[in-house]
Structures are given as structure tokens and as C-alpha cells.
C-alpha atoms as a PDB file:
ATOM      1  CA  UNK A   1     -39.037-104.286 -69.767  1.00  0.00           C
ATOM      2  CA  UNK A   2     -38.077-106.311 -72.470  1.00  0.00           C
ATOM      3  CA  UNK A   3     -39.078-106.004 -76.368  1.00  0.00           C
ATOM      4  CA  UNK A   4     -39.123-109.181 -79.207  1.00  0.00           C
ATOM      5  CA  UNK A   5     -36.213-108.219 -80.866  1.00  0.00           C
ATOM      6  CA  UNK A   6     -33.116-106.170 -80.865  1.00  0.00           C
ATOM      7  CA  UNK A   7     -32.455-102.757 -83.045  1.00  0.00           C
ATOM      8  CA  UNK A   8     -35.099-100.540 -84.046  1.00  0.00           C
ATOM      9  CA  UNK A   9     -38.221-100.850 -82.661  1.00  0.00           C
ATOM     10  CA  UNK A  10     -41.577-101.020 -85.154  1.00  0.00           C
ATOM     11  CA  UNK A  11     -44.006 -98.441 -84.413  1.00  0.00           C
ATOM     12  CA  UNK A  12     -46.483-100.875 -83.047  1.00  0.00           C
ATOM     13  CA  UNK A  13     -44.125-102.668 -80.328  1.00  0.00           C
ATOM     14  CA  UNK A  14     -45.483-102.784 -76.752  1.00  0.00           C
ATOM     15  CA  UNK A  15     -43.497-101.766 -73.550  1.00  0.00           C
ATOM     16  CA  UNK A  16     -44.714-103.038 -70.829  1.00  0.00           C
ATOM     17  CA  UNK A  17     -43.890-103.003 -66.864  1.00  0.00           C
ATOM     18  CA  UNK A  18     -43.005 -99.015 -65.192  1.00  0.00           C
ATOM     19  CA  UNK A  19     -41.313 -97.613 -67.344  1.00  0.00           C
ATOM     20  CA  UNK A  20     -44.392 -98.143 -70.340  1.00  0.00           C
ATOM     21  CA  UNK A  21     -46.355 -96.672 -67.214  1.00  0.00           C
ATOM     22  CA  UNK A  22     -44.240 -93.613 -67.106  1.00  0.00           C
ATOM     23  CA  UNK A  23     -43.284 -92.554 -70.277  1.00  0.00           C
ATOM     24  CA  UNK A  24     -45.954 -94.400 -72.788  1.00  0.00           C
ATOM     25  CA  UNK A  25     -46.257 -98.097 -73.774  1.00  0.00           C
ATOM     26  CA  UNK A  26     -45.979 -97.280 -77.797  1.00  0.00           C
ATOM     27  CA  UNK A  27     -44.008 -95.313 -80.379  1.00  0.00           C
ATOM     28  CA  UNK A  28     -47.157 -92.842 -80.559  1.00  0.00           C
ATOM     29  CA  UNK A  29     -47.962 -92.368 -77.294  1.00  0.00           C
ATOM     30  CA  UNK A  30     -44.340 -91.796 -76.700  1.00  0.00           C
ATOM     31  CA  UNK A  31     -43.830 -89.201 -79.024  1.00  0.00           C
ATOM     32  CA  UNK A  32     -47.040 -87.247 -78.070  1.00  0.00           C
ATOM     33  CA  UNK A  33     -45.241 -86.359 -74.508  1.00  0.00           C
ATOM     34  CA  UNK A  34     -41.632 -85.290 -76.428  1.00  0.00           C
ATOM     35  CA  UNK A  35     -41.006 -81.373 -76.615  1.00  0.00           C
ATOM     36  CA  UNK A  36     -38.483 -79.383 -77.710  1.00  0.00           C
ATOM     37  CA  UNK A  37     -35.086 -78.386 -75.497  1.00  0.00           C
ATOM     38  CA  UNK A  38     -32.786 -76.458 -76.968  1.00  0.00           C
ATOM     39  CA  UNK A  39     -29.259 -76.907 -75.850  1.00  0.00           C
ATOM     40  CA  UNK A  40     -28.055 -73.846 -74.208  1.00  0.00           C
ATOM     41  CA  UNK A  41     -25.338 -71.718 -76.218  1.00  0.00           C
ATOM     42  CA  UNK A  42     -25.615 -73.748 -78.942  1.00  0.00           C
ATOM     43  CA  UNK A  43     -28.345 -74.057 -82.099  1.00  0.00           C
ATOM     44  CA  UNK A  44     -28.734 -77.263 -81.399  1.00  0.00           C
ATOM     45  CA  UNK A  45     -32.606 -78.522 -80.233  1.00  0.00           C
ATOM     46  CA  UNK A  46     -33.571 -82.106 -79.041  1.00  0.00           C
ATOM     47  CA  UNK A  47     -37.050 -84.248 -78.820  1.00  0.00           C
ATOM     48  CA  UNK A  48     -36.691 -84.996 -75.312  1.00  0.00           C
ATOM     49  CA  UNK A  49     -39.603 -86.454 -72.290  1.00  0.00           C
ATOM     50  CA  UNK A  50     -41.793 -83.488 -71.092  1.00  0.00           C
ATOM     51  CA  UNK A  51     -40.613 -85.847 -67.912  1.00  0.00           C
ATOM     52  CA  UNK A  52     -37.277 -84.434 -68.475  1.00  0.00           C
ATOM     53  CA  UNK A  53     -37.738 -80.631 -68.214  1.00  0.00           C
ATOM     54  CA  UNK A  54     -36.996 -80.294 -64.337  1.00  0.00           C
ATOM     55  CA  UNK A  55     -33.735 -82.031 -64.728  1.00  0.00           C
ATOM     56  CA  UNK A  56     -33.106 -80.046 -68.144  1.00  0.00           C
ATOM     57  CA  UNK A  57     -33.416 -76.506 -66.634  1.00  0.00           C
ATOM     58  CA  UNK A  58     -30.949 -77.333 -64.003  1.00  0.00           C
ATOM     59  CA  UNK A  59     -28.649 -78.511 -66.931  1.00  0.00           C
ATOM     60  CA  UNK A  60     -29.441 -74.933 -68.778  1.00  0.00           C
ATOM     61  CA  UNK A  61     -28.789 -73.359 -65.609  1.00  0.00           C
ATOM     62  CA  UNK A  62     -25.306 -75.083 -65.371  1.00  0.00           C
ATOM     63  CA  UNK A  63     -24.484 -74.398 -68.735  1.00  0.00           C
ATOM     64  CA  UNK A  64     -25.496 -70.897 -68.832  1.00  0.00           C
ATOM     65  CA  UNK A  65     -23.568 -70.345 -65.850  1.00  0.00           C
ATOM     66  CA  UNK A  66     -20.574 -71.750 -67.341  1.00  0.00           C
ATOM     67  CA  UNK A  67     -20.838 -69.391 -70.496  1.00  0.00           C
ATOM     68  CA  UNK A  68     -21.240 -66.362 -68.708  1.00  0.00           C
ATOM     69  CA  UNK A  69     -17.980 -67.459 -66.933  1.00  0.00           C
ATOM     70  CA  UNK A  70     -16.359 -67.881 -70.339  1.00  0.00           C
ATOM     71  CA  UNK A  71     -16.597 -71.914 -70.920  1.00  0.00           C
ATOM     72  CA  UNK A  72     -17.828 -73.661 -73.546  1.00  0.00           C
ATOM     73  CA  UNK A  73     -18.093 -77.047 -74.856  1.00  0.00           C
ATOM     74  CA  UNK A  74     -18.301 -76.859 -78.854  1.00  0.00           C
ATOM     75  CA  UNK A  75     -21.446 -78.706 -79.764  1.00  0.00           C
ATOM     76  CA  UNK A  76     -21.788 -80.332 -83.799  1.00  0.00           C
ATOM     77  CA  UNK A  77     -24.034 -83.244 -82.920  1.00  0.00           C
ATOM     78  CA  UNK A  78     -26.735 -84.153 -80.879  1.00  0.00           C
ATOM     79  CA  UNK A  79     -29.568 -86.647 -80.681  1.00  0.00           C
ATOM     80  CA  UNK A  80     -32.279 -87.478 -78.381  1.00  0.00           C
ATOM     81  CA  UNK A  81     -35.503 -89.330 -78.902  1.00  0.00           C
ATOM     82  CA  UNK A  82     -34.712 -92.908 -81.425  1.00  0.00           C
ATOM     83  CA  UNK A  83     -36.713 -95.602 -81.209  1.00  0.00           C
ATOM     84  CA  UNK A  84     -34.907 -98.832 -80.422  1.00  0.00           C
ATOM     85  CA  UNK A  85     -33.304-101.173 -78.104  1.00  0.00           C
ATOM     86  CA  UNK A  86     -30.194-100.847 -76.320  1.00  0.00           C
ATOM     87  CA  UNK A  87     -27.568-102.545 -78.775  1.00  0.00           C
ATOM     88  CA  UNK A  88     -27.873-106.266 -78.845  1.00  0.00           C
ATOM     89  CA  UNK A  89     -30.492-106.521 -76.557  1.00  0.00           C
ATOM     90  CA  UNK A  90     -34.099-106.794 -75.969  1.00  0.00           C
ATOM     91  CA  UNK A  91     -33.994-103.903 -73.770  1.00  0.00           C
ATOM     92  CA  UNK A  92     -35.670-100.683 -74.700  1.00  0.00           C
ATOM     93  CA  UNK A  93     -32.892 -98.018 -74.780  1.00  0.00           C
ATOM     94  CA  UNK A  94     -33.290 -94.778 -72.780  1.00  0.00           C
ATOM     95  CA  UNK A  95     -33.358 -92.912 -76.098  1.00  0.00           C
ATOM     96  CA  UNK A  96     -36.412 -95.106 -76.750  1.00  0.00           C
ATOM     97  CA  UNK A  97     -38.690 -92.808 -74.128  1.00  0.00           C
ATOM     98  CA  UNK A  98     -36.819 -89.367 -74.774  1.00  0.00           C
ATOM     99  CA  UNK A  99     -34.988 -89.920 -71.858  1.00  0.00           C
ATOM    100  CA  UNK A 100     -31.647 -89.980 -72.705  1.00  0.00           C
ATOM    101  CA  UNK A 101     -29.308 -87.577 -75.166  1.00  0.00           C
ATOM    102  CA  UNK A 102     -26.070 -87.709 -76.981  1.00  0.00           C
ATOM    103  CA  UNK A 103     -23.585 -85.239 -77.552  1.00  0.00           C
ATOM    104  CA  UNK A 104     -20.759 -85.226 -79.870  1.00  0.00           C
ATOM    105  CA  UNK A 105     -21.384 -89.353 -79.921  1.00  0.00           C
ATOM    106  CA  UNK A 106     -17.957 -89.891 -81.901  1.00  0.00           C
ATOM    107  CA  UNK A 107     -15.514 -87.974 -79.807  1.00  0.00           C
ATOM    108  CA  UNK A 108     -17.630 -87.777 -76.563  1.00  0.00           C
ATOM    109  CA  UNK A 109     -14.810 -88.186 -73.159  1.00  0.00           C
ATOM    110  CA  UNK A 110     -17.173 -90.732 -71.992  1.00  0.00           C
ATOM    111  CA  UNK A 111     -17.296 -94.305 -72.333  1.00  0.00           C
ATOM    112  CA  UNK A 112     -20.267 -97.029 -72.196  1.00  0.00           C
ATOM    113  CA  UNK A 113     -19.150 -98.116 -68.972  1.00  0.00           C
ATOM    114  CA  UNK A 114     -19.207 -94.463 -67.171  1.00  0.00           C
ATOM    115  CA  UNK A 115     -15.386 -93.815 -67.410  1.00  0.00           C
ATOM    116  CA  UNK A 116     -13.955 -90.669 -67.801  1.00  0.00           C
ATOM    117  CA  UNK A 117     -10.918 -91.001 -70.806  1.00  0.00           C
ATOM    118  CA  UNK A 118     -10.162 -87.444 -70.721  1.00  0.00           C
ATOM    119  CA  UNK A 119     -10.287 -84.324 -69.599  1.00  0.00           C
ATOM    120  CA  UNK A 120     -12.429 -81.686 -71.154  1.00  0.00           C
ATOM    121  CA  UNK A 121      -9.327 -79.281 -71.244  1.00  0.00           C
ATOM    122  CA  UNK A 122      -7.594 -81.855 -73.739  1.00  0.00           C
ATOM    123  CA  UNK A 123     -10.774 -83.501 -75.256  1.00  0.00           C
ATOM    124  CA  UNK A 124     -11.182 -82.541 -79.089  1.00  0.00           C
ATOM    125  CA  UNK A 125     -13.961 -80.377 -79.453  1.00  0.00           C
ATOM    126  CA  UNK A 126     -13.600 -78.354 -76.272  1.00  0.00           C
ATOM    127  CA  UNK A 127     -12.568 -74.485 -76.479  1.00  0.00           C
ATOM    128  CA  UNK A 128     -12.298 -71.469 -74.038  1.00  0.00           C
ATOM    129  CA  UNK A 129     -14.665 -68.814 -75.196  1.00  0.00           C
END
């Protein structure tokens, strides 16, 4: 779906097609269907889709897992649920429908185009518990 303008979005702008369908075709009925996940190990909680829960207990599970066992990935940011396009386009963004998540944005291994630049080992903000 496509929106009039790039950036944020105004509280009153219409998604249509699937995806306005799925997750809700405005900002309020959007929000009504966004809960709260916290982020395993961390104090950290995000406004994600209710949509997203199956997906987000296998994540906890994974994480949790991965404590027990003595790794940990520090966490000092996180975001979720914004409502706007995807930058410079008309496109809603994933973060637009609660959908989508970001953590540590500035120092994140990953890259827009799905490319690993590091290694967790090596990446700032990663530590052995």
C-alpha cells in the first residue's frame, strides 16, 4: 500500500490494500491491537502487533535459552510501534503496524540491505554474562 506523502504519517491517513486488512487501516485502529512485549533479560518493553506474539515467544524462548547458557546481548535502546513511512517513500514502514522492532539502531551488526558487518563476538555492545 502506498500513503500521500513520505515521513510521519497524520493520525487520520488511510492504508489501504492487505496489509490495512490485517493489521488496521488507521493510526487508531492500529494502536488498539498493540500490546506490550517485554524483551527478555532486559527492562526493556515494546508496543508491538497482538499479530506478533506467536513469533515473539519463540524469540523469548531463544533468548531465554541463550541466557541460561550464559549469552547475552546488552540491550540500551529499543523501539517498536512509529507511525510513518519507510524513509523517502510512500510506503508505510513495518514499524507503522507494530510489526517491526529495533534494537540498538546506532550500532546494530545489521545493515538496510540484510548484511551481516560483524560478528556479535566483536560487535560493540555484546558481552558474555
Amino acid at each position: 500500500p502506498l500513503v500521500g506523502s513520505s515521513g510521519s504519517m497524520t493520525s487520520n491517513t488511510l492504508i489501504n490494500g492487505p496489509w490495512g486488512d490485517m493489521f488496521g487501516r488507521t493510526y487508531y485502529q492500529t494502536s488498539q491491537s498493540l500490546v506490550n512485549w517485554r524483551i527478555p533479560g532486559t527492562s526493556k518493553t515494546l508496543r508491538v502487533h497482538e499479530r506478533l506474539l506467536p513469533a515473539l515467544s519463540q524469540v523469548a524462548n531463544n533468548l531465554n535459552a541463550n541466557y541460561a547458557a550464559g549469552r547475552s546481548y546488552y540491550v540500551y535502546s529499543a523501539t517498536a510501534f512509529v507511525w510513518r513511512t519507510v524513509g523517502g517513500t510512500l510506503q508505510p514502514s513495518e514499524h507503522a503496524f507494530g510489526t517491526a522492532f529495533d534494537i540498538n539502531p546506532s550500532s546494530n551488526p545489521f545493515s538496510r540491505d540484510n548484511v551481516l558487518r560483524t560478528s556479535c563476538r566483536i560487535a560493540r555492545g555484546c558481552r558474555r554474562v
